[in-house]
Protein backbone atom coordinates (compact mmCIF):
# COMPACT_ATOMS: atom_id res chain seq x y z
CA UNK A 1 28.50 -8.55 -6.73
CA UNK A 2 28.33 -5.15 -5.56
CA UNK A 3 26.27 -2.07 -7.38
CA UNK A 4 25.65 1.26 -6.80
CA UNK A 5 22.20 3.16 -6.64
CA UNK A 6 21.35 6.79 -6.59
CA UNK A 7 18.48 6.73 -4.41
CA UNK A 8 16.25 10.51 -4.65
CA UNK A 9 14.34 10.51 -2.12
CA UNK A 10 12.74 13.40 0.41
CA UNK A 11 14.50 15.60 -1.78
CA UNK A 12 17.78 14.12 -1.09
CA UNK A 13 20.11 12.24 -3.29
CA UNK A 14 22.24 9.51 -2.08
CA UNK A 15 24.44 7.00 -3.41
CA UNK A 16 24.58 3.43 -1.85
CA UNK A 17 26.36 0.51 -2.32
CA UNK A 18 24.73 -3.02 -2.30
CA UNK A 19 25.04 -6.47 -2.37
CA UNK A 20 23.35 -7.93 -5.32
CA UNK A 21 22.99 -11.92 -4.70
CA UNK A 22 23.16 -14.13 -7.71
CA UNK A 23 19.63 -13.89 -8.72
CA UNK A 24 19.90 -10.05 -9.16
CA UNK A 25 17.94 -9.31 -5.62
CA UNK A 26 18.91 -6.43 -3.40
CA UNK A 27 17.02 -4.47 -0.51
CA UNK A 28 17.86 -1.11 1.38
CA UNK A 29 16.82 0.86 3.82
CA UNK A 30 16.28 3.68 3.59
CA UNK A 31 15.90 6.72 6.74
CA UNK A 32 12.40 7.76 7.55
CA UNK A 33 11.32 11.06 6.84
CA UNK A 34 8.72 13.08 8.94
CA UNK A 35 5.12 11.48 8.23
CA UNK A 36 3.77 13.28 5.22
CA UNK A 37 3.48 12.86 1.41
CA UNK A 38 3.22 12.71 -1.38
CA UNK A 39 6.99 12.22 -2.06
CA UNK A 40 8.21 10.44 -5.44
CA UNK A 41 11.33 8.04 -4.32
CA UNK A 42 13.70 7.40 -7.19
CA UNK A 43 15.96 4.40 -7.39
CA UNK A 44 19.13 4.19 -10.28
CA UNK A 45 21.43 2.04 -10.94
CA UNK A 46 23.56 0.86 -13.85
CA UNK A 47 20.78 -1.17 -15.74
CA UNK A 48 17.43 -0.10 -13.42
CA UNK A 49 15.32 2.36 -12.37
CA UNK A 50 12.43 2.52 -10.28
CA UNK A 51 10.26 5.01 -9.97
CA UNK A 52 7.57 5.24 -6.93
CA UNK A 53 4.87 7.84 -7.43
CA UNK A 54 2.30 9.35 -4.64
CA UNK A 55 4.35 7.90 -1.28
CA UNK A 56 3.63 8.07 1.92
CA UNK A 57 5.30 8.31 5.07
CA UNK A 58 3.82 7.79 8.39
CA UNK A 59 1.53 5.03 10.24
CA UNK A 60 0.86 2.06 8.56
CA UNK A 61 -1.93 -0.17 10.06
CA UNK A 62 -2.28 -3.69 8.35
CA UNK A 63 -5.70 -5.52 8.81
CA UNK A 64 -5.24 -9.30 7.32
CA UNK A 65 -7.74 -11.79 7.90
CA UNK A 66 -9.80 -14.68 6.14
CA UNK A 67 -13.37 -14.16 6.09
CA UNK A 68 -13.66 -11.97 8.78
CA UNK A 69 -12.09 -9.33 6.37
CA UNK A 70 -13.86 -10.16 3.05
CA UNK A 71 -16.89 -7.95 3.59
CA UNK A 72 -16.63 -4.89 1.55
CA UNK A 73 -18.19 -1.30 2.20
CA UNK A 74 -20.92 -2.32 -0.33
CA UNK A 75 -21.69 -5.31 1.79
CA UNK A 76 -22.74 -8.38 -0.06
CA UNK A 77 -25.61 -6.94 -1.97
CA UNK A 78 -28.70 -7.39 -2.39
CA UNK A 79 -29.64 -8.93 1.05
CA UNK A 80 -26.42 -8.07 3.43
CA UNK A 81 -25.57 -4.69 3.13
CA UNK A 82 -23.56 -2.19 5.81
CA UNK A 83 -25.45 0.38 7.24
CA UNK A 84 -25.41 3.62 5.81
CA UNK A 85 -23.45 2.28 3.35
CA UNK A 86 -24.39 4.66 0.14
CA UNK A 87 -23.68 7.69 2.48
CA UNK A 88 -20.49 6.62 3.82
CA UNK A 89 -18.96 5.52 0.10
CA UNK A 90 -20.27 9.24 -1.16
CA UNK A 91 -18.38 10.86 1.88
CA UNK A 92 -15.46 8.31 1.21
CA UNK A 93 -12.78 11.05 0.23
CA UNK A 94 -9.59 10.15 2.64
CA UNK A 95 -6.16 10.46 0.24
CA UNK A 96 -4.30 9.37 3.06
CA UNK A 97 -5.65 6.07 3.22
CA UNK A 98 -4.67 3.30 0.84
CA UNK A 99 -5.27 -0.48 0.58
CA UNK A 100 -3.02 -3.14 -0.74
CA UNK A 101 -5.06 -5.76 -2.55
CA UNK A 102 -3.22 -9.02 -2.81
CA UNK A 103 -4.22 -11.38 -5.47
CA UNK A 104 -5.74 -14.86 -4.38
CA UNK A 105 -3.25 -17.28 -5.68
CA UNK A 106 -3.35 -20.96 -3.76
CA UNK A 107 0.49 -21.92 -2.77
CA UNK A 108 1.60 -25.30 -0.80
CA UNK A 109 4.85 -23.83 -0.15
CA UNK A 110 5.42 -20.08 1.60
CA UNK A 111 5.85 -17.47 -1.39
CA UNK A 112 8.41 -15.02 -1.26
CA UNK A 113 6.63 -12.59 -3.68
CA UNK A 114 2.98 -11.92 -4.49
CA UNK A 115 1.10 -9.93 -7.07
CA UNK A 116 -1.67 -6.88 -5.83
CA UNK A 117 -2.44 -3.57 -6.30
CA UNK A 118 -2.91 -0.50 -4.64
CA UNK A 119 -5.47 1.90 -4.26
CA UNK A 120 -6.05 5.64 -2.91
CA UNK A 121 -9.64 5.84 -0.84
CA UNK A 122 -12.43 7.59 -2.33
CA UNK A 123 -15.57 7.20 -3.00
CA UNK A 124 -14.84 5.68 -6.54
CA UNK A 125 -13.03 2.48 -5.43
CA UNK A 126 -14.02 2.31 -1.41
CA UNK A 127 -16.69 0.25 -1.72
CA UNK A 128 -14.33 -3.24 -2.63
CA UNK A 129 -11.94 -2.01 0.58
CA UNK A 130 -12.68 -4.32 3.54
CA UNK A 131 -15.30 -2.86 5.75
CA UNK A 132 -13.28 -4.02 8.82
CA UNK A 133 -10.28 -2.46 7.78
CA UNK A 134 -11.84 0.71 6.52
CA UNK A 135 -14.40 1.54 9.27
CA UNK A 136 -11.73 1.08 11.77
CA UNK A 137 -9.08 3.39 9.97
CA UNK A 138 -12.27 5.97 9.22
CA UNK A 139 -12.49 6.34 12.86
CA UNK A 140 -9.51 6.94 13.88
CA UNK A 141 -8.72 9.36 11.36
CA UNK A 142 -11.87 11.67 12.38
CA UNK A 143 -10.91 10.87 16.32
């Protein structure tokens, strides 16, 4: 099956045609713009639309671990907390980072799909971001 999408995006609006398997799944690509943001990307179609607030283009650094990534900015209160933690969640104002927080979900087989969330860095929701992840994306961003 074939279907058409108008695809807004960086301003631009584009129609593309796509192979839809049975299941109803596509993908496109789409071209890069300059880094920057925030851009809204709009996708229609004859039955859909998806809308994608607050995007950003640019650099994206993943940080995945097990344990090694679990501590958050708050530490694990009351006895193992980060350093300076309390002054670095106040000063914690960085729009341009975000975090992708995947759901735990236990799977024998390899998942094709998963469930999460994302959120925009400040000092209202930094302190569940992975230290690791944050402290090493803080510093590059004020290198």
């Amino acid at each position: 099956m074939i279907a058409l999408l108008l695809v807004n995006f960086f301003n631009k609006l584009t129609e593309y045609s796509n192979k839809v398997d049975e299941l109803g799944k596509w993908k496109r690509q789409l071209p890069t713009p300059q880094a920057g943001g925030l851009f809204k990307v709009s996708i229609l179609g004859l039955n859909i639309a998806i809308i994608f607030n607050d995007v950003s283009t640019g650099e994206v650094w993943l940080a995945s671990g097990q344990s090694n990534m679990e501590m958050p900015v708050t530490g694990y209160l009351p006895n193992e907390n980060i350093d300076n933690d309390l002054e670095e969640i106040a000063a914690a104002d960085y729009p341009e980072i975000r975090i992708f927080t995947v759901k735990r979900d236990f799977a024998s087989v390899k998942q094709k799909e998963m469930m999460g969330s994302w959120d925009v860095c400040s000092p209202e929701v930094v302190g569940k971001f992975s230290a690791s992840a944050f402290f090493s994306e803080e510093n590059y961003i004020k290198i």
